[in-house]
Protein backbone atom coordinates (compact mmCIF):
# COMPACT_ATOMS: atom_id res chain seq x y z
CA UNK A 1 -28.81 -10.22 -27.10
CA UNK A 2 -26.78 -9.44 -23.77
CA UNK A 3 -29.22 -7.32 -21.88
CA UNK A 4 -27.04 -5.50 -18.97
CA UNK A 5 -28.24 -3.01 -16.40
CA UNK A 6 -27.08 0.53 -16.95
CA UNK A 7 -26.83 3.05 -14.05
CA UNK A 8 -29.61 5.84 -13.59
CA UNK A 9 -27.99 8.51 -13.85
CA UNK A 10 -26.01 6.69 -17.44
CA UNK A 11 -30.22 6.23 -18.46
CA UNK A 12 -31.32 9.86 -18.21
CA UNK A 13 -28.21 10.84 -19.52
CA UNK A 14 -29.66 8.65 -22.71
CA UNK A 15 -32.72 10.36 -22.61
CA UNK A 16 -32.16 13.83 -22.29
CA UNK A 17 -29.55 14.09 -24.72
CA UNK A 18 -31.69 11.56 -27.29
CA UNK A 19 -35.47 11.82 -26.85
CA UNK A 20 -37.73 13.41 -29.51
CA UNK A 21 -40.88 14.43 -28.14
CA UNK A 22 -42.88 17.94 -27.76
CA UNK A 23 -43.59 17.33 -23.94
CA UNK A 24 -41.51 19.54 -22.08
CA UNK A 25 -38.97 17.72 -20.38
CA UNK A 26 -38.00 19.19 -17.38
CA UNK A 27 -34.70 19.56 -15.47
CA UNK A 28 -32.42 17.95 -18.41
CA UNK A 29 -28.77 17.02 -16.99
CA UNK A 30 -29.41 18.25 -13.25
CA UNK A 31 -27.89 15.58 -11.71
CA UNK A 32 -24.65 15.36 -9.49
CA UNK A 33 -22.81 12.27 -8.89
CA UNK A 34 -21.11 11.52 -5.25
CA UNK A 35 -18.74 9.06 -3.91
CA UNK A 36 -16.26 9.06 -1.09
CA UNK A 37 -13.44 11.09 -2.98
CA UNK A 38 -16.32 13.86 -3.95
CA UNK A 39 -14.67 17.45 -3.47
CA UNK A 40 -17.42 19.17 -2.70
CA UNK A 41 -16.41 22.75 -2.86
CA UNK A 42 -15.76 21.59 -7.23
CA UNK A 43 -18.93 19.67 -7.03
CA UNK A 44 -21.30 23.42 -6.32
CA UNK A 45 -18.63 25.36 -9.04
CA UNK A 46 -19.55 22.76 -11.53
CA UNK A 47 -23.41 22.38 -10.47
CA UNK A 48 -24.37 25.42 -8.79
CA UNK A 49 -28.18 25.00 -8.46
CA UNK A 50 -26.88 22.58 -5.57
CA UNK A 51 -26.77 25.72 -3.52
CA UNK A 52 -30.14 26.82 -3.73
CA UNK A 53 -32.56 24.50 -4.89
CA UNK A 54 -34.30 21.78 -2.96
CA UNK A 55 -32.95 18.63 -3.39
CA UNK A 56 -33.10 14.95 -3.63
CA UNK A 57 -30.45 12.06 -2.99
CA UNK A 58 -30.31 8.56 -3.13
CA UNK A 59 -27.24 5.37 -3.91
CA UNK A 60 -27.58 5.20 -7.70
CA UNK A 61 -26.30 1.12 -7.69
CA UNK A 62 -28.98 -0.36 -8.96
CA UNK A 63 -30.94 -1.35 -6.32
CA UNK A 64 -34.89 -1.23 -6.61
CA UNK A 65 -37.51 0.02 -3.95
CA UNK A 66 -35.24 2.26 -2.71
CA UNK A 67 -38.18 4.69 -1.11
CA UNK A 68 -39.56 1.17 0.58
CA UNK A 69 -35.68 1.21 2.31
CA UNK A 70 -35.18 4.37 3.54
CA UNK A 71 -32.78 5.12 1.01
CA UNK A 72 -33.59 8.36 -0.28
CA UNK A 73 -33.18 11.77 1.14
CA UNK A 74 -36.01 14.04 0.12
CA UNK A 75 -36.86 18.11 0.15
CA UNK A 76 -33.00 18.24 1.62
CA UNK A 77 -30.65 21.98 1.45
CA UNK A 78 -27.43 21.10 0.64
CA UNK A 79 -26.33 20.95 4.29
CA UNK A 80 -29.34 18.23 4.87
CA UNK A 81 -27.86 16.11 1.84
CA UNK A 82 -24.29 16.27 3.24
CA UNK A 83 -25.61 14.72 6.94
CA UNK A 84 -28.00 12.27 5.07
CA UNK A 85 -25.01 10.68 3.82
CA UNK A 86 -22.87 10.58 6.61
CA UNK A 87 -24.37 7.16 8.27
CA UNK A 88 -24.74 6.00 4.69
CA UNK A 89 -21.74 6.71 2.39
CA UNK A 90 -19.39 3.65 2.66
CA UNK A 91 -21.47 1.72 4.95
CA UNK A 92 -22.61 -1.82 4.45
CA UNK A 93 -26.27 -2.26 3.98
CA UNK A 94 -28.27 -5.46 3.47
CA UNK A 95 -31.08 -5.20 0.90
CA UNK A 96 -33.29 -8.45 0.69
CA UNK A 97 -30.21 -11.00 1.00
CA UNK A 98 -27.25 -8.93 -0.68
CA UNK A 99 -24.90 -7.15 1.61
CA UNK A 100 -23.04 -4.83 -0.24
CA UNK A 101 -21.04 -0.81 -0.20
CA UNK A 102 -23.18 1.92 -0.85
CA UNK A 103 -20.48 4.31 -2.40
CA UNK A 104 -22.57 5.87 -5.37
CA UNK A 105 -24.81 8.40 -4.78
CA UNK A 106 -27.00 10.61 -7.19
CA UNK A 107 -28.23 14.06 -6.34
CA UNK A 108 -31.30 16.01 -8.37
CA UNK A 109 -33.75 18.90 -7.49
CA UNK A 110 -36.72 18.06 -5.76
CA UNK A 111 -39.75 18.30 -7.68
CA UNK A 112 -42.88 19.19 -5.38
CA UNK A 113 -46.19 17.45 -6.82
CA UNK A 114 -49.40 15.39 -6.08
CA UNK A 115 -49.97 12.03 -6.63
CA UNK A 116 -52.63 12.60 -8.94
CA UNK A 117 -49.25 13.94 -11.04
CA UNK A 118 -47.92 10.70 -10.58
CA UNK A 119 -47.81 7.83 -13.67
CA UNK A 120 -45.96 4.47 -14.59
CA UNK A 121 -44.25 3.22 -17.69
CA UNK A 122 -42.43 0.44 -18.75
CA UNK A 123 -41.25 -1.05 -21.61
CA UNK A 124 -39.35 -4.27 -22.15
CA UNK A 125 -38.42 -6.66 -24.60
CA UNK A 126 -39.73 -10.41 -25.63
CA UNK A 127 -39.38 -12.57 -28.37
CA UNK A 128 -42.49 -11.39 -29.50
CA UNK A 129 -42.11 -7.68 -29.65
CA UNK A 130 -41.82 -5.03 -27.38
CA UNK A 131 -44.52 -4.56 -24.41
CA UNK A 132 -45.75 -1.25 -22.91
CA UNK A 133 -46.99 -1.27 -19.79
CA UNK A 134 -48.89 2.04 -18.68
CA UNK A 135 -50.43 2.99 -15.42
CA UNK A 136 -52.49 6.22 -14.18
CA UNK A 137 -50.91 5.83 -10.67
CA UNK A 138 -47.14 6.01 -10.06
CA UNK A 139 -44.94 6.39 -7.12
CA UNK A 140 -43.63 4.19 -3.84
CA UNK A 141 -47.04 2.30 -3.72
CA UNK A 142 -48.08 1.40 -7.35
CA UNK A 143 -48.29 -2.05 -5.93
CA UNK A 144 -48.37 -4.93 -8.64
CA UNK A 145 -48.17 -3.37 -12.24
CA UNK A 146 -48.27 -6.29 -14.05
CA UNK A 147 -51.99 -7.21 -12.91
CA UNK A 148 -53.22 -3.48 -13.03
CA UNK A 149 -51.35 -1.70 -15.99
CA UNK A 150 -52.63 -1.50 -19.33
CA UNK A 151 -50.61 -3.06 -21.76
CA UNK A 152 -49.73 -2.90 -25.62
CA UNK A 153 -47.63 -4.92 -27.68
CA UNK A 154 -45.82 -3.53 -30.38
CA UNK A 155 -44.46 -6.17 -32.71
CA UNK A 156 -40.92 -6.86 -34.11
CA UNK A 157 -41.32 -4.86 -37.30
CA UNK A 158 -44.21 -2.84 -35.82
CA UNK A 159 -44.18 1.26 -34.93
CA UNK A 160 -46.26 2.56 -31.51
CA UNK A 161 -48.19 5.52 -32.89
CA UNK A 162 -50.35 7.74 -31.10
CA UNK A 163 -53.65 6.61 -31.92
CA UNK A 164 -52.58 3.15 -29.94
CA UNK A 165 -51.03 4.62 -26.66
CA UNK A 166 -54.45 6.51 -26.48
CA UNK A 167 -57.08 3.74 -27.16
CA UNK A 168 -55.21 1.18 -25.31
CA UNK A 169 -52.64 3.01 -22.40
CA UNK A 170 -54.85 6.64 -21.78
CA UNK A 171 -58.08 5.25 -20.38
CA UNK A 172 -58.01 6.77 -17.28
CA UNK A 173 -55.71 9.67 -18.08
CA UNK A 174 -56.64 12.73 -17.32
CA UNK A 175 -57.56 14.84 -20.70
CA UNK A 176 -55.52 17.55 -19.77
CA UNK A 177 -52.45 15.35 -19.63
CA UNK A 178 -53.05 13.06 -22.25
CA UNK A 179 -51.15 14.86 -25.19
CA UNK A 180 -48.46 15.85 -23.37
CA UNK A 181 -47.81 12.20 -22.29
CA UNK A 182 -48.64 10.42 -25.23
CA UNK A 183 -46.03 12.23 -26.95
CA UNK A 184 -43.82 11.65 -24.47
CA UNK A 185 -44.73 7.94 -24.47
CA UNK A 186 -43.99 7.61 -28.55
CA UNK A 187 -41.03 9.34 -28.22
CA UNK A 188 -39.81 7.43 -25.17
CA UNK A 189 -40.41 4.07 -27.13
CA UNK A 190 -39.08 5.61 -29.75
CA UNK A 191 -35.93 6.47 -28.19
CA UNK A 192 -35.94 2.54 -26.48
CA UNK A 193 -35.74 1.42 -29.96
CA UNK A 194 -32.90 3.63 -31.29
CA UNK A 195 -30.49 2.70 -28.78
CA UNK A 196 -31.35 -1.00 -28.26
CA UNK A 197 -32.88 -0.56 -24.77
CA UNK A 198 -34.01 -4.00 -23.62
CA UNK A 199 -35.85 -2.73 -20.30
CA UNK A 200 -36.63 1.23 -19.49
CA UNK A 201 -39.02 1.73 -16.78
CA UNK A 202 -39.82 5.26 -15.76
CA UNK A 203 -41.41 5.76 -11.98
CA UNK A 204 -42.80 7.97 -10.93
CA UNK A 205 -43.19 9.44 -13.95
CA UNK A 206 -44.69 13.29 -13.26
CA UNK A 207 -46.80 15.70 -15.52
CA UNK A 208 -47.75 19.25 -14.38
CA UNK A 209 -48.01 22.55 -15.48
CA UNK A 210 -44.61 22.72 -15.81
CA UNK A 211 -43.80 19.90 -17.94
CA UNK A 212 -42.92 16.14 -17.30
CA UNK A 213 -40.40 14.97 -14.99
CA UNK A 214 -38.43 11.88 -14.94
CA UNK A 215 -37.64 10.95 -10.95
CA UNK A 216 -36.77 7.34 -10.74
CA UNK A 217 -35.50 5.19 -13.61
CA UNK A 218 -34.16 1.78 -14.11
CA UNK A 219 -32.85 0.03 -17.58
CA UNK A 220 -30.86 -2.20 -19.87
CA UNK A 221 -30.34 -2.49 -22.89
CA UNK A 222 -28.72 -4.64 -25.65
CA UNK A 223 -24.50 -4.67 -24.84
CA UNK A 224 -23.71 -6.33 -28.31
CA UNK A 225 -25.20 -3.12 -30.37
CA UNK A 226 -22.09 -1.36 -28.89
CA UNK A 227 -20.97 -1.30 -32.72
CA UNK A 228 -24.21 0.51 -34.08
CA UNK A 229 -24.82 2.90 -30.57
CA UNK A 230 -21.20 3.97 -30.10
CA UNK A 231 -21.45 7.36 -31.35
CA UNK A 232 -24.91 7.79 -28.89
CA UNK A 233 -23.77 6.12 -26.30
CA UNK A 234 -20.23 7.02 -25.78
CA UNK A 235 -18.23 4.83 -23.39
CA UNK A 236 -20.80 2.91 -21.09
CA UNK A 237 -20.11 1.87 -17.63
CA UNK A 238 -21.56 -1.83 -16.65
CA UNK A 239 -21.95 -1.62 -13.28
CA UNK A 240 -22.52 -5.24 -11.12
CA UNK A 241 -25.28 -5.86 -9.45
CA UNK A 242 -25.70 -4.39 -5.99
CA UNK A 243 -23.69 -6.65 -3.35
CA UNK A 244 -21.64 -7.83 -6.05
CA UNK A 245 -18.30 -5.85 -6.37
CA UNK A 246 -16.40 -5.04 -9.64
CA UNK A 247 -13.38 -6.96 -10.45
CA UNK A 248 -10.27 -6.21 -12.46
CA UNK A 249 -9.99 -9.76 -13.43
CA UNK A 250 -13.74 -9.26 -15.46
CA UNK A 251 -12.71 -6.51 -16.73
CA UNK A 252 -9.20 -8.25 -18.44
CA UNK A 253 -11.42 -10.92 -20.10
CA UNK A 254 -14.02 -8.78 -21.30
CA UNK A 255 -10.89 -6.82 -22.59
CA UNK A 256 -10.01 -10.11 -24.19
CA UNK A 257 -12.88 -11.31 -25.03
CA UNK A 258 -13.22 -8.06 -27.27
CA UNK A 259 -9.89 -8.82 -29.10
CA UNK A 260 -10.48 -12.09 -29.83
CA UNK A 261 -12.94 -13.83 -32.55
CA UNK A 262 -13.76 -16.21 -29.79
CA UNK A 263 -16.31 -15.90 -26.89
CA UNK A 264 -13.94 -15.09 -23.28
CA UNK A 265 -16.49 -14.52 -20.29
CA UNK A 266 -15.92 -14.15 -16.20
CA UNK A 267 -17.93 -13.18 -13.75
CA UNK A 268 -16.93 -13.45 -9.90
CA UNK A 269 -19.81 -14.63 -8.02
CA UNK A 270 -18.32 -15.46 -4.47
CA UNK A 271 -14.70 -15.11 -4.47
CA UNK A 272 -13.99 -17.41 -1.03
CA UNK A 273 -16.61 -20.11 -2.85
CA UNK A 274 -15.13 -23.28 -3.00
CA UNK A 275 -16.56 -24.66 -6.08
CA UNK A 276 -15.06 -23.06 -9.31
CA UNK A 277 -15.59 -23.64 -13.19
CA UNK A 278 -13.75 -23.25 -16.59
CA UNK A 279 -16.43 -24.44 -18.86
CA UNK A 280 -16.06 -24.72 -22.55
CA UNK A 281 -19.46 -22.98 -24.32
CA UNK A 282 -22.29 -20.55 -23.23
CA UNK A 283 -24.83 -23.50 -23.07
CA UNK A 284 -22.88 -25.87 -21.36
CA UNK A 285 -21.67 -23.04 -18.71
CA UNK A 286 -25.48 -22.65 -17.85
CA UNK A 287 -25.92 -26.36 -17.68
CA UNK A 288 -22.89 -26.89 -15.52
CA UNK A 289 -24.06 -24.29 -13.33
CA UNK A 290 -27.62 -25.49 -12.73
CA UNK A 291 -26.60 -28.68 -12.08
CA UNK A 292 -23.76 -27.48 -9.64
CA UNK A 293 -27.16 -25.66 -7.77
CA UNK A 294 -29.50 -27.85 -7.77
CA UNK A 295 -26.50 -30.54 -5.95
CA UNK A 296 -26.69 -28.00 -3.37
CA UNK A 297 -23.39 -26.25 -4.13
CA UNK A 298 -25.19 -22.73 -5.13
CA UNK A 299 -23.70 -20.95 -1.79
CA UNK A 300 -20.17 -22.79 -2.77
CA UNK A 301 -20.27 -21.50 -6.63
CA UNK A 302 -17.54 -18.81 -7.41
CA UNK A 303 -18.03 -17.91 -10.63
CA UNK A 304 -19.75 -17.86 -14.21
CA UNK A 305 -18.15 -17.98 -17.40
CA UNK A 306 -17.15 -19.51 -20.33
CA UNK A 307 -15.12 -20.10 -23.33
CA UNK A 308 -15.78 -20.74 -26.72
CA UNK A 309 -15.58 -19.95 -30.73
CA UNK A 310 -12.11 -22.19 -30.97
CA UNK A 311 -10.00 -19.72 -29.33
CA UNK A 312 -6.26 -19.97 -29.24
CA UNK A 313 -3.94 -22.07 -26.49
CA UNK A 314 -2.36 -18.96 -25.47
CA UNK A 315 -5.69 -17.18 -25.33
CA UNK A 316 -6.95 -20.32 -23.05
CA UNK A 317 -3.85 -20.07 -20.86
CA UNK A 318 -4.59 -16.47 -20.13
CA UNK A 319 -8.41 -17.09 -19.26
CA UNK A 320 -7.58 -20.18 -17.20
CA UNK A 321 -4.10 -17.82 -15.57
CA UNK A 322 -7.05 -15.76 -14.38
CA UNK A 323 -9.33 -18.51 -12.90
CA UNK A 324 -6.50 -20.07 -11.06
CA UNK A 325 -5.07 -16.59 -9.83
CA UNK A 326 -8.49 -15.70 -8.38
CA UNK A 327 -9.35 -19.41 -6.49
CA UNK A 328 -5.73 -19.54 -4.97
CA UNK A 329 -5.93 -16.10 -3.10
CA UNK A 330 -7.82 -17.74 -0.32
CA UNK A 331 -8.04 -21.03 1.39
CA UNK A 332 -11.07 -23.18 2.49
CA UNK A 333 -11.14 -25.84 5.06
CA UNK A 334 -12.50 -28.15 2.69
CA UNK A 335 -10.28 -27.35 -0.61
CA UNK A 336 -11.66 -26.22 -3.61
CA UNK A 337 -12.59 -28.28 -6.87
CA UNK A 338 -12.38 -26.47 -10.66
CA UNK A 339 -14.09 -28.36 -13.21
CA UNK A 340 -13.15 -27.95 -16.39
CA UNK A 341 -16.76 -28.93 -18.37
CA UNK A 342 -17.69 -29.02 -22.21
CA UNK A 343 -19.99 -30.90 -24.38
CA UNK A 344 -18.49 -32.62 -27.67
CA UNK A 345 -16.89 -29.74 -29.46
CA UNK A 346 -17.65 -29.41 -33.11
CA UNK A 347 -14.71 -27.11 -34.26
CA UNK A 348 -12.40 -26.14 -31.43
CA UNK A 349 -9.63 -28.09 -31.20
CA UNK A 350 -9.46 -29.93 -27.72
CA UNK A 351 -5.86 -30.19 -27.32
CA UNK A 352 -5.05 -27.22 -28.19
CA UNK A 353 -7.11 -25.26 -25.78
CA UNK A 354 -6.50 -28.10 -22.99
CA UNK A 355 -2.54 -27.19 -23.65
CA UNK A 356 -3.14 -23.64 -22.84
CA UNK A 357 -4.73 -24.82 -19.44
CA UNK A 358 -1.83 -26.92 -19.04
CA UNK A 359 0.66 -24.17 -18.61
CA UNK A 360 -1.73 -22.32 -16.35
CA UNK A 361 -1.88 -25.51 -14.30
CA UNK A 362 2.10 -25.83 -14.18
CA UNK A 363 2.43 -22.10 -13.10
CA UNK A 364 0.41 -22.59 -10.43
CA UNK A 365 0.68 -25.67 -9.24
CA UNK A 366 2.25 -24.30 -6.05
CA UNK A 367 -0.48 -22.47 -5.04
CA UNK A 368 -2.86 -25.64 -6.36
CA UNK A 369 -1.58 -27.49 -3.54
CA UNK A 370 -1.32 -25.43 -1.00
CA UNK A 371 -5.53 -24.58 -1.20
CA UNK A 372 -6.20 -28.14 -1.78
CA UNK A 373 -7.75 -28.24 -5.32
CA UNK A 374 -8.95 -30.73 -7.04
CA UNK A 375 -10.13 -30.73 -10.66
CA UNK A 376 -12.42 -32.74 -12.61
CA UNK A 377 -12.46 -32.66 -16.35
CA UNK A 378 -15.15 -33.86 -18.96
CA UNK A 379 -14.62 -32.97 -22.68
CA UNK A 380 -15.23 -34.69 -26.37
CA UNK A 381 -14.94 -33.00 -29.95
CA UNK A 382 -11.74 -32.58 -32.19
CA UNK A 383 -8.35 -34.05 -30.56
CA UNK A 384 -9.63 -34.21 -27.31
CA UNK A 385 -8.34 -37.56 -27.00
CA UNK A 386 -4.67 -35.54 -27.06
CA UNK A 387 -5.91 -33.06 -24.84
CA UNK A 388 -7.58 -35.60 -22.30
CA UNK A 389 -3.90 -37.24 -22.38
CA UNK A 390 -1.75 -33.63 -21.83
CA UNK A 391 -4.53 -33.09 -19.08
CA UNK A 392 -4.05 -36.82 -16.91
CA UNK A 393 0.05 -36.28 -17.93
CA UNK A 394 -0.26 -32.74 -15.68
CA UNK A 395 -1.91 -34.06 -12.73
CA UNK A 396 0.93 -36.78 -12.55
CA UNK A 397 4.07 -34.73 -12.97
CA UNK A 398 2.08 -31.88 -10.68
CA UNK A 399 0.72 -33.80 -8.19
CA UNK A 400 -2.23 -32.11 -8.15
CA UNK A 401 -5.33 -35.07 -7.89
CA UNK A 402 -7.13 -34.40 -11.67
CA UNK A 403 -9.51 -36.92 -13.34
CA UNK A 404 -9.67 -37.05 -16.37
CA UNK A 405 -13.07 -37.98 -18.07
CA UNK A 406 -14.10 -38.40 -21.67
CA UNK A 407 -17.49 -38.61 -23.89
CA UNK A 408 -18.23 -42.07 -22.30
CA UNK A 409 -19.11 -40.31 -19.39
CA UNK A 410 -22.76 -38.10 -18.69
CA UNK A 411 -21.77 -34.44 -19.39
CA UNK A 412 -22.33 -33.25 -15.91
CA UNK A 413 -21.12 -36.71 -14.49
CA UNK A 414 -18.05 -34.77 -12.87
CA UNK A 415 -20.23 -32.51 -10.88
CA UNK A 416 -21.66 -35.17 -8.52
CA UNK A 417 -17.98 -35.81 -8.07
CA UNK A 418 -16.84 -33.03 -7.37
CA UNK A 419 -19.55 -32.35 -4.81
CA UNK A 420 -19.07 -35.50 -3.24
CA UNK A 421 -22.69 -36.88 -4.39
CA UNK A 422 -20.95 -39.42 -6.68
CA UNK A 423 -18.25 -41.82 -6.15
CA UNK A 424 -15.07 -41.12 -8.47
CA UNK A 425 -14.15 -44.33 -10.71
CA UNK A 426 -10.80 -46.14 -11.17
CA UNK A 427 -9.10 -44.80 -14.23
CA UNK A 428 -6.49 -46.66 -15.76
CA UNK A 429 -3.47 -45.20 -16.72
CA UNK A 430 -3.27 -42.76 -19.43
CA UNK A 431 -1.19 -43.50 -22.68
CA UNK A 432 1.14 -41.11 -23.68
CA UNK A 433 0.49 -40.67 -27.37
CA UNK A 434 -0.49 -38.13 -30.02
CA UNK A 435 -4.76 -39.10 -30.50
CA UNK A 436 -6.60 -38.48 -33.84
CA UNK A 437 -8.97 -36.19 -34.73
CA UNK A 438 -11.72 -38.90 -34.31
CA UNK A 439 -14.87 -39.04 -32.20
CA UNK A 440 -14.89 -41.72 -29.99
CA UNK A 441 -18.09 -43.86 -31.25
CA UNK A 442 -18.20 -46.35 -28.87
CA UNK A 443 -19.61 -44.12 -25.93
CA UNK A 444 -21.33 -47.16 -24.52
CA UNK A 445 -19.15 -49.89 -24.83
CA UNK A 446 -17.89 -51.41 -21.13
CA UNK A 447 -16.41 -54.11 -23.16
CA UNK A 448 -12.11 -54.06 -23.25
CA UNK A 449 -11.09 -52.56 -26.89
CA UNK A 450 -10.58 -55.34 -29.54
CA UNK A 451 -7.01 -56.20 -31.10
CA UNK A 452 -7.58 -54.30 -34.56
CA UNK A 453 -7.85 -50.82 -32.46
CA UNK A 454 -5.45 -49.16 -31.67
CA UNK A 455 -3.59 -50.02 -28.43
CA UNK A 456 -2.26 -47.20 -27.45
CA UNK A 457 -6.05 -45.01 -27.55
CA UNK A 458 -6.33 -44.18 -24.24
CA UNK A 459 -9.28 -46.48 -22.14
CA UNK A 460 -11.47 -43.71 -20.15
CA UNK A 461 -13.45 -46.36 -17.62
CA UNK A 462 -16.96 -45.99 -19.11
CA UNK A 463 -19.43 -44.65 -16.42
CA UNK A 464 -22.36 -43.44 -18.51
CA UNK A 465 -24.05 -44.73 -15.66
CA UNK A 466 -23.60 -41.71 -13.63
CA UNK A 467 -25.22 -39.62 -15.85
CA UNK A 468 -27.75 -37.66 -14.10
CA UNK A 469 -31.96 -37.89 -14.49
């Protein structure tokens, strides 16, 4: 499951179009969406209730307690929302420790209630089912909903029926509200489950005389049912995290990535960070990463990816092209280091993958120099003996410092090097020579190779002491 955070306005759009429920859900698709290039004179043709309706706006970027920030605009004319946004619209605000652009802005009708009117939902996924978590107060204070809400767990191959929400959610529900929102509740969970919502959280949540109303609303839900929700989802939008900007670069290897039988992933976590990664496999990217924190380098670390599933040299040169492009495009008074990371592959062939790196190495080995990289590189499985060998060959015709490291060393070894935590070992010279497809068994061994090997295997200095507790 890849749970990724969907826009609000993308998550009502979900739920008007899909929900089944009796309840009365009011003011279905009244939403305009505003950025810098809005033409606002199109904006009232196309939504004309803009022009006489009270109304509400508010950056739609997924940033939470937005009421807490002053960033809403509430019981506004049109004229109100327009200066509202002036100080605001492509202005750099800090919420908790991100900085980021607030260039996305939703606007909706205002919707005049009390905060007896007002309720909490949410529903999100765990291992062992889905949870519901109900509350008879909603709004800017509901405070800590985990310790107050009721909760119900509906289990993997389990439904939610009515009966349920009301025993175990409607306790202190009003009873003149309680049928309208439990079927609003079954059909909400309902609709969570049809299009492989992993998180939908609905507050306030309002019920009057008039029907229910869906103000504020965050969610995610499940990016790898793309190929069962197409037709009901139509072409989703990811959107990054607020103070985290979009790049082209993710969007080429997800592009990629989506061609390809094997696993491409990039994301750009501090672009002028100095510390940068190319790690073969999604579990050794997170260990790689955790270790590169927790030496201290978290406010240093660039970005978060992998690559995986045995993909192709010239589908490893692109994804490393990329890398290299991005950590070249600005210098830092200390250099940069990439290491290139992996546990002992069990079908992808080293060499062929370290090839494709190679070439992206030779094509920019200008720019290499001139930020003052050095890379670090730790990798065992199929051939990697070969691709250990094209990798120390590179770093000697380039110039560019690379050590080369094999499965005699600690997995994350290289990243107390690279941070300067470690000291880097002598490495004899590498032989130039075609390797086997053979695991190295001897990871332990500090003793000098006896005359029945083979000579010309290539003798990685054995460091296994480095090896982190």
């Amino acid at each position: 499951m890849s749970a990724k955070a969907i826009s609000e306005q993308t998550g009502k759009e979900f739920l008007y179009k899909h929900i089944c429920t009796s309840a009365a859900v009011q003011n279905r698709f009244r939403y305009a969406n505003v950025t810098s290039e809005t033409d606002w004179d199109r904006l009232t043709q196309d939504h004309p209730w803009l022009l006489t309706e009270r109304l509400v706006v508010k950056p739609d970027q997924l940033i939470k307690c937005r009421g807490k920030l002053g960033l809403v605009g509430v019981n506004l004319d049109l004229v109100g929302v327009q200066e509202w946004l002036k100080p605001r619209l492509m202005r750099e605000t800090t919420v908790a420790k991100a900085k980021g652009i607030l260039k996305n802005f939703l606007i909706e009708p205002f919707v005049a209630h009390t905060q007896e009117e007002e309720f909490y939902i949410c529903i999100y996924a765990t291992r062992e089912g889905d949870h519901v978590l109900f509350h008879h107060e909603g709004g800017v204070d509901v405070g800590d909903v985990d310790a107050k809400a009721q909760r119900l767990l509906v289990g993997v191959d389990d439904k939610l029926s009515e009966d349920s929400v009301k025993e175990q959610l409607f306790m202190h529900v009003p009873e003149d509200k309680k049928e309208v929102l439990v079927s609003f509740v079954v059909g909400l969970f309902n609709l969570y489950e049809d299009l492989y919502f992993t998180y939908l959280e609905i507050n306030p949540l309002v019920v009057n005389q008039n029907g229910v109303f869906v103000l504020d609303m965050a969610a995610k839900i499940d990016a790898t049912a793309d190929y069962i929700c197409k037709a009901k989802w139509g072409d989703v939008e990811f959107p990054p995290p607020f103070g985290r900007e979009a790049y082209p670069e993710e969007a080429y290897i997800a592009d990629l990535d989506a061609k390809s039988g094997a696993s491409l992933k990039l994301t750009i976590l501090n672009p002028l960070g100095r510390i940068w990664t190319m790690v073969a496999g999604g579990g050794a990217s997170v260990v790689y990463s955790d270790t590169i924190c927790d030496l201290g380098g978290v406010d240093e670390l660039a970005n978060y990816g992998e690559y995986s599933g045995a993909p192709s040299e010239q589908q490893t040169y692109d994804y490393a092209k990329t890398i290299l492009s991005l950590m070249t495009r600005e210098k830092h008074h200390e250099g940069k280091v990439l290491i290139i990371g992996g546990s002992i592959a069990n079908f992808t062939n080293v060499a062929a993958t370290f090839k494709g790196i190679v070439r992206a190495i030779k094509d920019y080995q200008g720019p290499l120099k001139e930020n003052g990289v050095t890379i670090f590189v730790r990798r065992g499985g199929p051939n990697y003996q070969e691709g250990l060998r094209v990798m120390g060959e590179v770093g000697k015709t380039t110039g560019i410092p690379i050590y080369v490291f094999g499965t005699e060393t600690h997995m994350t070894a290289i990243v107390g090097m690279a941070l300067g935590h470690q000291p880097i070992p002598n490495q004899p010279p590498v032989a130039a020579h075609t390797a086997n497809f053979l695991l190295n068994s001897s990871t332990n061994s500090l003793q000098k190779p006896s005359s029945k090997e083979d000579p010309e295997l290539p003798q990685l200095q054995r460091i296994s002491s480095l090896a982190f507790k």
